[in-house]
Protein backbone atom coordinates (compact mmCIF):
# COMPACT_ATOMS: atom_id res chain seq x y z
CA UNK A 1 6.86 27.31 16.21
CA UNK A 2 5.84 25.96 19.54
CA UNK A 3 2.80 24.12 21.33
CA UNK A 4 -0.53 24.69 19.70
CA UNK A 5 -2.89 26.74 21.74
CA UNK A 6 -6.90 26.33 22.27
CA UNK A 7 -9.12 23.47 21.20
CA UNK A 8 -6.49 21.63 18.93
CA UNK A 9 -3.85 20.93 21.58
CA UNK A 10 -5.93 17.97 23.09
CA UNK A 11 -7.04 16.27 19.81
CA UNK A 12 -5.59 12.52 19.47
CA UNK A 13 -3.22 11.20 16.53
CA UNK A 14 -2.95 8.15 15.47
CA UNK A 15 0.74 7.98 13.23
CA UNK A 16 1.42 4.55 11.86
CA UNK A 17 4.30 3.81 9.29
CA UNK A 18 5.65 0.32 8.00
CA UNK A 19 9.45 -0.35 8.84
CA UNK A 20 10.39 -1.27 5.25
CA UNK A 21 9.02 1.30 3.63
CA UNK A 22 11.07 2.62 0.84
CA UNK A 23 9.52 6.09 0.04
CA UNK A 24 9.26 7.64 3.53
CA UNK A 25 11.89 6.41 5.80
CA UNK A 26 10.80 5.49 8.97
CA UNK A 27 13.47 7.79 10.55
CA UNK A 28 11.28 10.80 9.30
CA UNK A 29 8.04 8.55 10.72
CA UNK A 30 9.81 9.33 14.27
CA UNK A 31 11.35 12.87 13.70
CA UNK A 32 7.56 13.94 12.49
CA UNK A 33 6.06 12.19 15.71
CA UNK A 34 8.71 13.83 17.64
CA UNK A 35 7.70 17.44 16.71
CA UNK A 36 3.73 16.45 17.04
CA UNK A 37 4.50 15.72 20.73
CA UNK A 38 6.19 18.98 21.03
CA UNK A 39 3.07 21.05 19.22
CA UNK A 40 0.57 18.63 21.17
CA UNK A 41 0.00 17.18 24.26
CA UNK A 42 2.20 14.04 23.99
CA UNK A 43 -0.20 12.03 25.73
CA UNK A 44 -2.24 11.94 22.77
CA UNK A 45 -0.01 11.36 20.35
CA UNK A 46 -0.04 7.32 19.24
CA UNK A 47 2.80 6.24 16.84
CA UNK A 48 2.63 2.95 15.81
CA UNK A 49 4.83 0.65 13.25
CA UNK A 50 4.50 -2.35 11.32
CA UNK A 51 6.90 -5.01 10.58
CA UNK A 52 7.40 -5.66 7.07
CA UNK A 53 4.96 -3.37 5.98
CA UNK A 54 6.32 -1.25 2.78
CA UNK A 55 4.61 1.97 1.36
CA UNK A 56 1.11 1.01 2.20
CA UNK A 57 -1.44 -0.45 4.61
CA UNK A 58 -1.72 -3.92 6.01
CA UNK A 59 -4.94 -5.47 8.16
CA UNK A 60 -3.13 -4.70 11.50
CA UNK A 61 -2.57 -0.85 11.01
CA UNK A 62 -6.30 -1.07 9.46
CA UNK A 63 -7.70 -2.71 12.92
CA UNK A 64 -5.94 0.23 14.82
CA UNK A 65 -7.19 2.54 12.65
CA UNK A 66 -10.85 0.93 13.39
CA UNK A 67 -10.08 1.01 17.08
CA UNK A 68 -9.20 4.43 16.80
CA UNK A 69 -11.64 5.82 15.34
CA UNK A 70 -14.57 3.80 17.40
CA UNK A 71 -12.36 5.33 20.29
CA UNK A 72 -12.49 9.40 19.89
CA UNK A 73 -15.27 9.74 17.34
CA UNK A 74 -18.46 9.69 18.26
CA UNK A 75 -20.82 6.65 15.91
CA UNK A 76 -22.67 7.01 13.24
CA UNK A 77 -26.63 6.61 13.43
């Protein structure tokens, strides 16, 4: 539908997907990054993969996902 307007166009994502998983593909990991970076500006948009990783989360995507949160929210008193 096109490039979101307003506020929303600058926010950051932060995409990760494991390259063995067997319930989502990682070919639609890339196609749905793909049309993020057409909706968004690409700038912000932060795909990253993990070798081995299957249908779920290992300590290396959890460390980015630390790193990106500390990044673009603000902290917690």
């Amino acid at each position: 539908q096109g490039p979101i307007s307003g506020v929303n166009k600058d926010i950051a994502v932060l995409q990760c997907h494991g390259d063995c998983d067997p319930l989502v593909p990682l070919i639609f990991g890339s196609i749905t990054v793909e049309k993020l970076k057409s909706m968004i500006n690409p700038a912000n948009v932060t795909f990253r993969t993990y070798s081995g990783m299957m249908h779920s989360s290992c300590t290396e995507e959890m460390m980015d996902v630390k790193q990106f949160i500390d990044k673009h929210l603000p902290p917690v008193d």
